[in-house]
PDB file of N, CA and C in Angstrom:
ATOM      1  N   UNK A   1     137.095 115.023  94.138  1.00  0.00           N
ATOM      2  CA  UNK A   1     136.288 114.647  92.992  1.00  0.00           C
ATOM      3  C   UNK A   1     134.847 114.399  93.438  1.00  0.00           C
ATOM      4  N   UNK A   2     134.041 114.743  92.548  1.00  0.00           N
ATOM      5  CA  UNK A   2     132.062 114.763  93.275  1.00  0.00           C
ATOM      6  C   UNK A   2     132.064 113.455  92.481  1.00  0.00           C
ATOM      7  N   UNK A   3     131.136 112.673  93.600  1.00  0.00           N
ATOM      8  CA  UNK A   3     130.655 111.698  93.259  1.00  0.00           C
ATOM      9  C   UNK A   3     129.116 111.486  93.315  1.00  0.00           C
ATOM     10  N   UNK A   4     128.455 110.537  92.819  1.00  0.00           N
ATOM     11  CA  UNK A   4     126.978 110.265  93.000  1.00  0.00           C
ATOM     12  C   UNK A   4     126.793 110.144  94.300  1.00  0.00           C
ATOM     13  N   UNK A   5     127.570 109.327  94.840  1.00  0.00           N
ATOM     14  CA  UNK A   5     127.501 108.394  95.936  1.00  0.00           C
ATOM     15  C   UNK A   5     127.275 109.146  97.476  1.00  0.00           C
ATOM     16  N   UNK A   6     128.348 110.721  97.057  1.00  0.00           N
ATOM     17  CA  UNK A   6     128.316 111.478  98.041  1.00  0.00           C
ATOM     18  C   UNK A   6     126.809 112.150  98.651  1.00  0.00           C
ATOM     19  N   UNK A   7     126.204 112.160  97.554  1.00  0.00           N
ATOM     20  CA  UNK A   7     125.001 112.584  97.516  1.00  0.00           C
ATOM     21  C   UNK A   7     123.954 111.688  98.102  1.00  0.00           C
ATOM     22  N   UNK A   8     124.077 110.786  98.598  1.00  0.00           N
ATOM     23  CA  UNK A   8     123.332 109.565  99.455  1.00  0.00           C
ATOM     24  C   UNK A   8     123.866 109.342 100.586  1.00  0.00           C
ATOM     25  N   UNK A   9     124.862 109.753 101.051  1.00  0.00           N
ATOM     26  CA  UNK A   9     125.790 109.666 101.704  1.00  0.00           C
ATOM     27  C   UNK A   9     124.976 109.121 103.357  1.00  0.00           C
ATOM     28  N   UNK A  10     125.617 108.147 103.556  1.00  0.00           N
ATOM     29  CA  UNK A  10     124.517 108.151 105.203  1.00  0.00           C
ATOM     30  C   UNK A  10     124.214 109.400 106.367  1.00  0.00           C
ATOM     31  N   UNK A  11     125.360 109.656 105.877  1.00  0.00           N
ATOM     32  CA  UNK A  11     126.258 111.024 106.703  1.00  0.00           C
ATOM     33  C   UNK A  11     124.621 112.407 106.368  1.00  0.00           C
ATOM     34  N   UNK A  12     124.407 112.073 105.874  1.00  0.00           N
ATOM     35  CA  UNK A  12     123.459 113.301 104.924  1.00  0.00           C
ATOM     36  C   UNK A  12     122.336 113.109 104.827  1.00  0.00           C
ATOM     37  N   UNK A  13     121.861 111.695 105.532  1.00  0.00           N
ATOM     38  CA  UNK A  13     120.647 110.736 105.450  1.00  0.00           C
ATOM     39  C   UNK A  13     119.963 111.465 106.829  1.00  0.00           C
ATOM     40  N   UNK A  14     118.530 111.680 106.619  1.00  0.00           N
ATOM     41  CA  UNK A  14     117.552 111.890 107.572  1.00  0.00           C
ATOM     42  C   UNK A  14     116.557 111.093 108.026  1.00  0.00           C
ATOM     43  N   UNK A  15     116.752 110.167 107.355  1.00  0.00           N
ATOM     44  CA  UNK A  15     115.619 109.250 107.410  1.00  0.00           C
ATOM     45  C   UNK A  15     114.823 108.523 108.751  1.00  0.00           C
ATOM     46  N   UNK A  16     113.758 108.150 108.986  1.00  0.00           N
ATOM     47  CA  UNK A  16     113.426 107.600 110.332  1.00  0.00           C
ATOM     48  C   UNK A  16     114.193 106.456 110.254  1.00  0.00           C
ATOM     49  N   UNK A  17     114.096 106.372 111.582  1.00  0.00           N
ATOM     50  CA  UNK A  17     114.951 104.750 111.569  1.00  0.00           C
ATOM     51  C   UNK A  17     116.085 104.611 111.199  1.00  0.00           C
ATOM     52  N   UNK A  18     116.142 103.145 109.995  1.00  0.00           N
ATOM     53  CA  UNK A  18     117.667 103.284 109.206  1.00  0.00           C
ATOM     54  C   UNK A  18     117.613 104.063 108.115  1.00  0.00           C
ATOM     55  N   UNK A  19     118.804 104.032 107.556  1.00  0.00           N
ATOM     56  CA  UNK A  19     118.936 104.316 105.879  1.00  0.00           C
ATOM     57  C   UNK A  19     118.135 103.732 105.196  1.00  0.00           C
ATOM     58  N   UNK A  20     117.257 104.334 104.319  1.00  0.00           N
ATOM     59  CA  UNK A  20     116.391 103.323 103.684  1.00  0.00           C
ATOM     60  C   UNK A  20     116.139 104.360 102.293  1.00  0.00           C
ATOM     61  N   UNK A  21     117.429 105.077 101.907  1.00  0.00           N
ATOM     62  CA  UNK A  21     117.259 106.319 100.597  1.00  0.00           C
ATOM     63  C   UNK A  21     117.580 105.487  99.092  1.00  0.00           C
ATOM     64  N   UNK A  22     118.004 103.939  98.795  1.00  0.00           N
ATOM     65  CA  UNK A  22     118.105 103.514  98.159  1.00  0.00           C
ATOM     66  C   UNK A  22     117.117 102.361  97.406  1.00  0.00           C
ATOM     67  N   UNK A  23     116.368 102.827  97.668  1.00  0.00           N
ATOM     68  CA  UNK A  23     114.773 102.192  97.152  1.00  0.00           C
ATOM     69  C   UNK A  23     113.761 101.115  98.069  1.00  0.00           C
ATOM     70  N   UNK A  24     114.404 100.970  98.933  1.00  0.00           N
ATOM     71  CA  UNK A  24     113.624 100.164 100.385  1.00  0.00           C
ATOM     72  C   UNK A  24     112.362 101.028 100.772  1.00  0.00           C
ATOM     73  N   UNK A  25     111.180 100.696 100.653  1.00  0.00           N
ATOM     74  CA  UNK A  25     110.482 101.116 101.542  1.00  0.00           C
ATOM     75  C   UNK A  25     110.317 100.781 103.093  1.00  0.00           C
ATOM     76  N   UNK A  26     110.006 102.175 103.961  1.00  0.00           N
ATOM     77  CA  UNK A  26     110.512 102.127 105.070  1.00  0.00           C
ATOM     78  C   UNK A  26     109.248 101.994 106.229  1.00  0.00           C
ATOM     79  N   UNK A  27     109.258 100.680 106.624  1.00  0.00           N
ATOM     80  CA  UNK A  27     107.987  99.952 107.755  1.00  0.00           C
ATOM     81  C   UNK A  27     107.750 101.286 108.977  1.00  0.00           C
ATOM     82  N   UNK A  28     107.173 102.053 109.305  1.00  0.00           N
ATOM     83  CA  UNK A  28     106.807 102.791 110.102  1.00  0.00           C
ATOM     84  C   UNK A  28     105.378 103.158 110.582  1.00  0.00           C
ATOM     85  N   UNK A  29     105.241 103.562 111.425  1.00  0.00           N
ATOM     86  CA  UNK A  29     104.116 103.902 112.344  1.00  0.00           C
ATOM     87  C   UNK A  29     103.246 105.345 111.932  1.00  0.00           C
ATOM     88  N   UNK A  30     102.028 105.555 111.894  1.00  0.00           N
ATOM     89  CA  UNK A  30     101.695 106.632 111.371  1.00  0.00           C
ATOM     90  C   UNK A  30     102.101 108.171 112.312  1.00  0.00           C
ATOM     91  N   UNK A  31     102.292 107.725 113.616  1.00  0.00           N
ATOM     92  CA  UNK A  31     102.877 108.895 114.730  1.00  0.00           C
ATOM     93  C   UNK A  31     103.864 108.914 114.309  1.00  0.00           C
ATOM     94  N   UNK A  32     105.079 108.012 113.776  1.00  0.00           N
ATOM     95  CA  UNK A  32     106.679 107.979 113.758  1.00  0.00           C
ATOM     96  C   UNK A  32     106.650 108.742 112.211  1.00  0.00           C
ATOM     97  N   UNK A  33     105.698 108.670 111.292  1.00  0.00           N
ATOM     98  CA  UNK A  33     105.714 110.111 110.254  1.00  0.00           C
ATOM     99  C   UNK A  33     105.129 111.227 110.330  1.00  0.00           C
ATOM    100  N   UNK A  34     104.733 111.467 111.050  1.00  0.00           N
ATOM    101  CA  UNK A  34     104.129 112.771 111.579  1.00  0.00           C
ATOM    102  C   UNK A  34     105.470 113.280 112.425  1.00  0.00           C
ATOM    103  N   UNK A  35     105.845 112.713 113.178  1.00  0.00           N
ATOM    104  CA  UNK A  35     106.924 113.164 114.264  1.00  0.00           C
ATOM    105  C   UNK A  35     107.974 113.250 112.816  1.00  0.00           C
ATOM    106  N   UNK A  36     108.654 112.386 112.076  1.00  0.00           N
ATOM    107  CA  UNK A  36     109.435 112.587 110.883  1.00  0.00           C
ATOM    108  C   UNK A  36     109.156 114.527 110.053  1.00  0.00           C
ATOM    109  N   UNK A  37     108.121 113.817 109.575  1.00  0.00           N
ATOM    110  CA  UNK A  37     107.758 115.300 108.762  1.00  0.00           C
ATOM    111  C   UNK A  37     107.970 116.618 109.635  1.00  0.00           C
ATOM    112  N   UNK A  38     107.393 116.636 110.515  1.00  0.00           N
ATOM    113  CA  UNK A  38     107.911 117.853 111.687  1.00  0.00           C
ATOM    114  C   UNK A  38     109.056 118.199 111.919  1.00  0.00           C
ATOM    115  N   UNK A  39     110.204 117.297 111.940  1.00  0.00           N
ATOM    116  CA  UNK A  39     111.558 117.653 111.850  1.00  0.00           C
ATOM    117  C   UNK A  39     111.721 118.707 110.958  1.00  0.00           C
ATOM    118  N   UNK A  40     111.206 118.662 110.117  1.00  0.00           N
ATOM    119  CA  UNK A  40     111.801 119.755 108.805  1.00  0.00           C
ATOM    120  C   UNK A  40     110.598 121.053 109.126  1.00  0.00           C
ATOM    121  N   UNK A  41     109.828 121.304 109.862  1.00  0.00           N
ATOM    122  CA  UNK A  41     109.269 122.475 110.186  1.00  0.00           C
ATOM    123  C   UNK A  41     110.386 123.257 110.809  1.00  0.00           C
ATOM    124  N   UNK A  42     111.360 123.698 109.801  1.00  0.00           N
ATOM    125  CA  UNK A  42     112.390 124.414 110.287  1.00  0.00           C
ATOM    126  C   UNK A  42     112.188 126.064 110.763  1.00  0.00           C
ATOM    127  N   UNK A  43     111.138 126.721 110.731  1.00  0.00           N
ATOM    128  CA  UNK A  43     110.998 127.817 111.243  1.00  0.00           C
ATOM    129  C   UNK A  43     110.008 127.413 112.680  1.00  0.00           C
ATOM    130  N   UNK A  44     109.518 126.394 113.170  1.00  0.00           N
ATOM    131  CA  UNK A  44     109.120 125.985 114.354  1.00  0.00           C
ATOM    132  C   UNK A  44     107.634 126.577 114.136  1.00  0.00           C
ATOM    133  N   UNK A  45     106.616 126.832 113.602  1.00  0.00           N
ATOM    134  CA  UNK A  45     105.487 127.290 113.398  1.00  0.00           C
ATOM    135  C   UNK A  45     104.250 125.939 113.440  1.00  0.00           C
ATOM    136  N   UNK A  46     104.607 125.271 113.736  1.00  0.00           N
ATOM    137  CA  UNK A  46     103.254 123.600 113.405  1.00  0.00           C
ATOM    138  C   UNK A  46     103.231 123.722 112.302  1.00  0.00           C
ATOM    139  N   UNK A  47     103.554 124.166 111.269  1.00  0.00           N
ATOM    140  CA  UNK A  47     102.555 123.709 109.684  1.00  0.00           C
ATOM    141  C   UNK A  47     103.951 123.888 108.727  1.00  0.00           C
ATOM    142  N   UNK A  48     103.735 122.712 107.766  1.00  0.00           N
ATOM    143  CA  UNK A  48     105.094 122.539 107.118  1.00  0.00           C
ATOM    144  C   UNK A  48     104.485 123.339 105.972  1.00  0.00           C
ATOM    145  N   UNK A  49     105.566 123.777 105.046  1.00  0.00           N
ATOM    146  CA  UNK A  49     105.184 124.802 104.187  1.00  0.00           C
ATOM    147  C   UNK A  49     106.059 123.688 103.028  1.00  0.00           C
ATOM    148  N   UNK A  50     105.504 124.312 101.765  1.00  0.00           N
ATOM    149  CA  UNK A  50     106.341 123.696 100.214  1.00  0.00           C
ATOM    150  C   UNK A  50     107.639 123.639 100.524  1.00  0.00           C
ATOM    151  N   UNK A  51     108.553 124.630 100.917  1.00  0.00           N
ATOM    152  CA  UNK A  51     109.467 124.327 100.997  1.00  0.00           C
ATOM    153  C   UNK A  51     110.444 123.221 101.869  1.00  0.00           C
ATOM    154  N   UNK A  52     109.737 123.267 103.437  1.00  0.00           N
ATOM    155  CA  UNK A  52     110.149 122.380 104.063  1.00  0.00           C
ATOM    156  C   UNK A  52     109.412 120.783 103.743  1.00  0.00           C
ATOM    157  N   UNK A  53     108.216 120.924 102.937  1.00  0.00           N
ATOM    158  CA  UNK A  53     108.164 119.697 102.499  1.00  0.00           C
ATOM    159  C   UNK A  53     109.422 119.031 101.234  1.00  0.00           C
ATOM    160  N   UNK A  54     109.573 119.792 100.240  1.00  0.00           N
ATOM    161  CA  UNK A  54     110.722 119.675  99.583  1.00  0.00           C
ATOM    162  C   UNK A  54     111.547 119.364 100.434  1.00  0.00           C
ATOM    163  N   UNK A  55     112.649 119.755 101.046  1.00  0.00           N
ATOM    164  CA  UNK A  55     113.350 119.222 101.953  1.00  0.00           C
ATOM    165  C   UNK A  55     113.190 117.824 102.885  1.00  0.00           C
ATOM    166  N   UNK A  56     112.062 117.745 103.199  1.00  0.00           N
ATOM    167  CA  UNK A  56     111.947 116.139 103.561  1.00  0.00           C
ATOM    168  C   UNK A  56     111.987 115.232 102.311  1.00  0.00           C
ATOM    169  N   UNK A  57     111.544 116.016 101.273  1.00  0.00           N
ATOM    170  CA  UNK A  57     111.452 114.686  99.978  1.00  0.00           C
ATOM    171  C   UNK A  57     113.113 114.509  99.533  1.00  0.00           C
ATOM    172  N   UNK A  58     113.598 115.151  99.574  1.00  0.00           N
ATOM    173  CA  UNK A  58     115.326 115.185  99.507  1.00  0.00           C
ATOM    174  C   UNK A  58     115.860 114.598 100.224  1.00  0.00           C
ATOM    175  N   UNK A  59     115.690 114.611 101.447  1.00  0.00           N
ATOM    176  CA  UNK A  59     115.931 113.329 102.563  1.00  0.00           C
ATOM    177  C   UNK A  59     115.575 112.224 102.089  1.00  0.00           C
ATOM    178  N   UNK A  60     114.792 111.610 101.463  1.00  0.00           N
ATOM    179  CA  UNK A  60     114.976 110.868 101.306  1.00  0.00           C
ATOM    180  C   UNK A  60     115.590 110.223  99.853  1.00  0.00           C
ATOM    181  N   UNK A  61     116.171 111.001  99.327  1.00  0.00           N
ATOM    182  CA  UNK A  61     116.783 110.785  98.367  1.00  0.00           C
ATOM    183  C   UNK A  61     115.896 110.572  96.885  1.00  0.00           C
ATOM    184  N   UNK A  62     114.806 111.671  97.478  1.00  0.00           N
ATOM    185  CA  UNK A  62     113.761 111.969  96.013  1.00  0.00           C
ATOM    186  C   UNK A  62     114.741 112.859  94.941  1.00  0.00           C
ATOM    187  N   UNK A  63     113.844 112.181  93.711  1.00  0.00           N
ATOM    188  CA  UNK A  63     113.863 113.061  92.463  1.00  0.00           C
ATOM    189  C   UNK A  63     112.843 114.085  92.321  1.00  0.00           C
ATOM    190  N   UNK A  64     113.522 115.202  91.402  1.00  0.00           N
ATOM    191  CA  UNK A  64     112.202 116.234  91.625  1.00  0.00           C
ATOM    192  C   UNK A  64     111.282 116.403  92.358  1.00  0.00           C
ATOM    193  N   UNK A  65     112.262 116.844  93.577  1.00  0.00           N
ATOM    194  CA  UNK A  65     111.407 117.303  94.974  1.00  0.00           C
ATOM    195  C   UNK A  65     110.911 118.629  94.558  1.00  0.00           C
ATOM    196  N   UNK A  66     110.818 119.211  93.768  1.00  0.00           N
ATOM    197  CA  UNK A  66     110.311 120.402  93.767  1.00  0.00           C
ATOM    198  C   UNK A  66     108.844 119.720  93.274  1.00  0.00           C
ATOM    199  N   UNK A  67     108.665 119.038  92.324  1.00  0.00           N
ATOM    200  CA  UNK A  67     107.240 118.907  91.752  1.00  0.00           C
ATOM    201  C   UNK A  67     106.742 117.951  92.778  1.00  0.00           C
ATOM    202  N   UNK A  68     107.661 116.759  93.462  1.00  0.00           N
ATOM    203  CA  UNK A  68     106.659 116.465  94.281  1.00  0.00           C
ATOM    204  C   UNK A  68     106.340 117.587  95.722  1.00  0.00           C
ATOM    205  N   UNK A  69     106.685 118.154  96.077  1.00  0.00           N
ATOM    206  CA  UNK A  69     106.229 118.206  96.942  1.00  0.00           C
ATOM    207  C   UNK A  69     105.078 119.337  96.750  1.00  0.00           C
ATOM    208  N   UNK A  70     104.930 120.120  95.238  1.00  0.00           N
ATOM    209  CA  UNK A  70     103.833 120.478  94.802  1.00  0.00           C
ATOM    210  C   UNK A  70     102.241 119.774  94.759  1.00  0.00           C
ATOM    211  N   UNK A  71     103.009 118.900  94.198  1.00  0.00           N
ATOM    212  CA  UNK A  71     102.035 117.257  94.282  1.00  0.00           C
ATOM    213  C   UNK A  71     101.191 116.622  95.975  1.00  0.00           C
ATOM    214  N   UNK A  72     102.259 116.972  96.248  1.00  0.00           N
ATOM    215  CA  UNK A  72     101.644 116.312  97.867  1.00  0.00           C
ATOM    216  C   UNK A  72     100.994 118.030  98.576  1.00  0.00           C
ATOM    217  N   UNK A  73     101.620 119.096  98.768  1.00  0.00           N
ATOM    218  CA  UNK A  73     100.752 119.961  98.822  1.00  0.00           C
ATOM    219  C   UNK A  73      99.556 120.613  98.153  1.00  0.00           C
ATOM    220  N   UNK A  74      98.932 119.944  97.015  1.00  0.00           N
ATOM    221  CA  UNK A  74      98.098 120.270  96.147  1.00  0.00           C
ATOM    222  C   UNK A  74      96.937 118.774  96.704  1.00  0.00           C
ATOM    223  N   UNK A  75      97.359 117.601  97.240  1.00  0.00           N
ATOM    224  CA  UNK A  75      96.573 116.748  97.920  1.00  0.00           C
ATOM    225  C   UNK A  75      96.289 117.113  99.356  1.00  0.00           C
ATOM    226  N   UNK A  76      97.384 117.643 100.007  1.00  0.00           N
ATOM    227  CA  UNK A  76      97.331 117.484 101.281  1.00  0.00           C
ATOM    228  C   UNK A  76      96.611 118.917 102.047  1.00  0.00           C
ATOM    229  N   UNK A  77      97.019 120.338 100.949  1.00  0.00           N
ATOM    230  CA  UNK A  77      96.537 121.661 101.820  1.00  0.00           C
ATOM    231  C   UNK A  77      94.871 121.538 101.776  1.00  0.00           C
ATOM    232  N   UNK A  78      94.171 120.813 102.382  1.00  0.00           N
ATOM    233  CA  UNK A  78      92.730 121.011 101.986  1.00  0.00           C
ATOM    234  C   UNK A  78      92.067 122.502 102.417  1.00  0.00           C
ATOM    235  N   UNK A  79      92.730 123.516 103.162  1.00  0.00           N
ATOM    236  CA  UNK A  79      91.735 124.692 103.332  1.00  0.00           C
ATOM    237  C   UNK A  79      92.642 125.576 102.220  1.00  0.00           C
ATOM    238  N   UNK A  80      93.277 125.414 101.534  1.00  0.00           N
ATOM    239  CA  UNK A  80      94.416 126.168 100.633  1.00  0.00           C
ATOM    240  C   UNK A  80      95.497 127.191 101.211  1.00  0.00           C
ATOM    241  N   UNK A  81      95.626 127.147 102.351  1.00  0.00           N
ATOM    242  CA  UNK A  81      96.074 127.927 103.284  1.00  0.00           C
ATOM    243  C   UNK A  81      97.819 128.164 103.031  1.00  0.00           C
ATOM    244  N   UNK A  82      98.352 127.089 101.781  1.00  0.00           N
ATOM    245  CA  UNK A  82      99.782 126.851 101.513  1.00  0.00           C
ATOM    246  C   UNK A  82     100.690 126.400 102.341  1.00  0.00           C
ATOM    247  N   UNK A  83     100.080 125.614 103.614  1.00  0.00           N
ATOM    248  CA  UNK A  83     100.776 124.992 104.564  1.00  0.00           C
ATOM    249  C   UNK A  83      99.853 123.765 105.000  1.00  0.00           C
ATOM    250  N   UNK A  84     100.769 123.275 105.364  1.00  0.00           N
ATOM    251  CA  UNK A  84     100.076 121.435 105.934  1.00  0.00           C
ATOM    252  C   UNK A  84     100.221 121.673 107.718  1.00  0.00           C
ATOM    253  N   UNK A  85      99.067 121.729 107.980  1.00  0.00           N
ATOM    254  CA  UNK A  85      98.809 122.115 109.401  1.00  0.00           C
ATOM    255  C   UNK A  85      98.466 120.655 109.973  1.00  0.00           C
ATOM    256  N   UNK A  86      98.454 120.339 111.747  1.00  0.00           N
ATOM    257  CA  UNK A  86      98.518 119.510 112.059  1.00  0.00           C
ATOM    258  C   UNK A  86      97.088 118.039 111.370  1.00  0.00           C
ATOM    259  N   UNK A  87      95.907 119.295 111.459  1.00  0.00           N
ATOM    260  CA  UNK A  87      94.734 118.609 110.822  1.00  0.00           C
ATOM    261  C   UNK A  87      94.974 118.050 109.289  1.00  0.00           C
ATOM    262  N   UNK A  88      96.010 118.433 108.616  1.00  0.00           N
ATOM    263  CA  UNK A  88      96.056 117.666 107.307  1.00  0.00           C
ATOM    264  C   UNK A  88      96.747 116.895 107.281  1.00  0.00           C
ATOM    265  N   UNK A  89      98.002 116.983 107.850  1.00  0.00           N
ATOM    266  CA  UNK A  89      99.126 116.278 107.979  1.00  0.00           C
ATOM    267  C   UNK A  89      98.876 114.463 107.367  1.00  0.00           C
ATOM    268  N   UNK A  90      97.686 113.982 108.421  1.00  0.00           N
ATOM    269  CA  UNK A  90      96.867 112.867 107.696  1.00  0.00           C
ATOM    270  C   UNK A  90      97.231 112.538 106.196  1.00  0.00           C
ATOM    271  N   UNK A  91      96.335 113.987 105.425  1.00  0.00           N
ATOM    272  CA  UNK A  91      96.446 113.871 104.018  1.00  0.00           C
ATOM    273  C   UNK A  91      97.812 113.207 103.281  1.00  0.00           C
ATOM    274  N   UNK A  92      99.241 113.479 103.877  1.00  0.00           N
ATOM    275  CA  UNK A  92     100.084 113.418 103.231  1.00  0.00           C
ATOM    276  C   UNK A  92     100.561 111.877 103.242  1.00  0.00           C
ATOM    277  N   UNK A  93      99.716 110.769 104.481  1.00  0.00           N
ATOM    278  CA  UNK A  93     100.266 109.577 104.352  1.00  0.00           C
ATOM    279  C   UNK A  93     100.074 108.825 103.233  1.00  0.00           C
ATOM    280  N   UNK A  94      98.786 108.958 102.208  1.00  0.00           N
ATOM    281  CA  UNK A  94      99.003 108.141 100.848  1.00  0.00           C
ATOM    282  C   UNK A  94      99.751 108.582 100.248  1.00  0.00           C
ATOM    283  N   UNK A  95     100.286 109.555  99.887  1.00  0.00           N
ATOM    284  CA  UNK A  95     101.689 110.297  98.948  1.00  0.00           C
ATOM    285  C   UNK A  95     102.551 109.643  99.523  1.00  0.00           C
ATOM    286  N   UNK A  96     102.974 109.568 100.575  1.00  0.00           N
ATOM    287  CA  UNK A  96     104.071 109.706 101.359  1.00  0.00           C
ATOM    288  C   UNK A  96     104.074 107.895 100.927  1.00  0.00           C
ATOM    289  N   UNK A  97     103.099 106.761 101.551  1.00  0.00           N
ATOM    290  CA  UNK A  97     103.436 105.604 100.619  1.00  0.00           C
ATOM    291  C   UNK A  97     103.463 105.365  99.189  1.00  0.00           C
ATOM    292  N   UNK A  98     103.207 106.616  98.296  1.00  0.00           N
ATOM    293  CA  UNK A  98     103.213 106.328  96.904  1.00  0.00           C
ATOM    294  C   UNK A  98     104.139 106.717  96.329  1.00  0.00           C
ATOM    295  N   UNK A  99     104.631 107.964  96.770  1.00  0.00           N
ATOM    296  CA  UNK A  99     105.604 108.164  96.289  1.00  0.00           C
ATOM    297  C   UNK A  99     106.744 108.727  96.907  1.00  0.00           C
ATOM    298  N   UNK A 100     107.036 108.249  98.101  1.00  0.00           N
ATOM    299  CA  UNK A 100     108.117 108.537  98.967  1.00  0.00           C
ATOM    300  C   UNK A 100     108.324 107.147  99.764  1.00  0.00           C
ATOM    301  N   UNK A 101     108.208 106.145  99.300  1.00  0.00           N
ATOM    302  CA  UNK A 101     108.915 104.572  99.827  1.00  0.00           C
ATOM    303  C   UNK A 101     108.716 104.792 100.864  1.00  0.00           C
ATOM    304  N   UNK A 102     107.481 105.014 101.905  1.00  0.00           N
ATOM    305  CA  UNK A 102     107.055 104.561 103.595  1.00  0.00           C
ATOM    306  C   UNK A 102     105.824 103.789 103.278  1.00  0.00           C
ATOM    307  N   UNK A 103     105.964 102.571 104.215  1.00  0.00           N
ATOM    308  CA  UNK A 103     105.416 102.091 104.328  1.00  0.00           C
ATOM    309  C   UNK A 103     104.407 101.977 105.774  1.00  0.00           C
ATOM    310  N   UNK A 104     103.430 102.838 105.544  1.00  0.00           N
ATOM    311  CA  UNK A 104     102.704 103.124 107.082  1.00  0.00           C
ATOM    312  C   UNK A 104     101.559 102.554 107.161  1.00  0.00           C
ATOM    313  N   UNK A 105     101.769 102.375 108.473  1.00  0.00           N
ATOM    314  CA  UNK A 105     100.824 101.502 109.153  1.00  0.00           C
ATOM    315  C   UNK A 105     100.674 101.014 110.846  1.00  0.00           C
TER     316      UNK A 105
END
């Protein structure tokens, strides 16, 4: 039987640190989200693309990761290049505390 629950599942959790997909914002270091976000550069290239940003916003147990992570690539690509390269990466830490529960610093 599918449950909600499965879908949070720790088991399924990526998160830095602990579990923190149930509305905790999560105390971290601005290197320890940069090193985070890079995880999901799943084709290994330096620059996270829409999609692998979606995928980190799902990790953490976002809603409509598709529009955010439109949202945060529409703040964060400053040369329009459609990827978040190491020089922007920066850009994505106010999103990332506004609307992805990290708390960096």
């Amino acid at each position: 039987m599918f449950s909600l629950m499965s879908i949070f599942s720790h088991d399924r959790c990526r998160c830095p640190n602990q579990c923190h997909c149930h509305g905790e914002k999560v105390q971290i270091s601005e290197d320890e989200f940069k090193k985070w976000v890079m995880k999901f550069d799943h084709n290994k290239d330096g620059r996270i693309s829409r999609t692998e940003l979606r995928d980190a916003i799902k990790s953490r147990g976002g809603w409509f990761c598709w529009l955010k992570s439109g949202r945060a690539m529409g703040e964060a690509d400053v040369d329009g290049s459609v990827f978040i390269d190491e020089h922007e990466i920066n850009c994505l830490v106010n999103f990332a505390e506004e609307k992805l529960r990290f708390k960096i610093g």
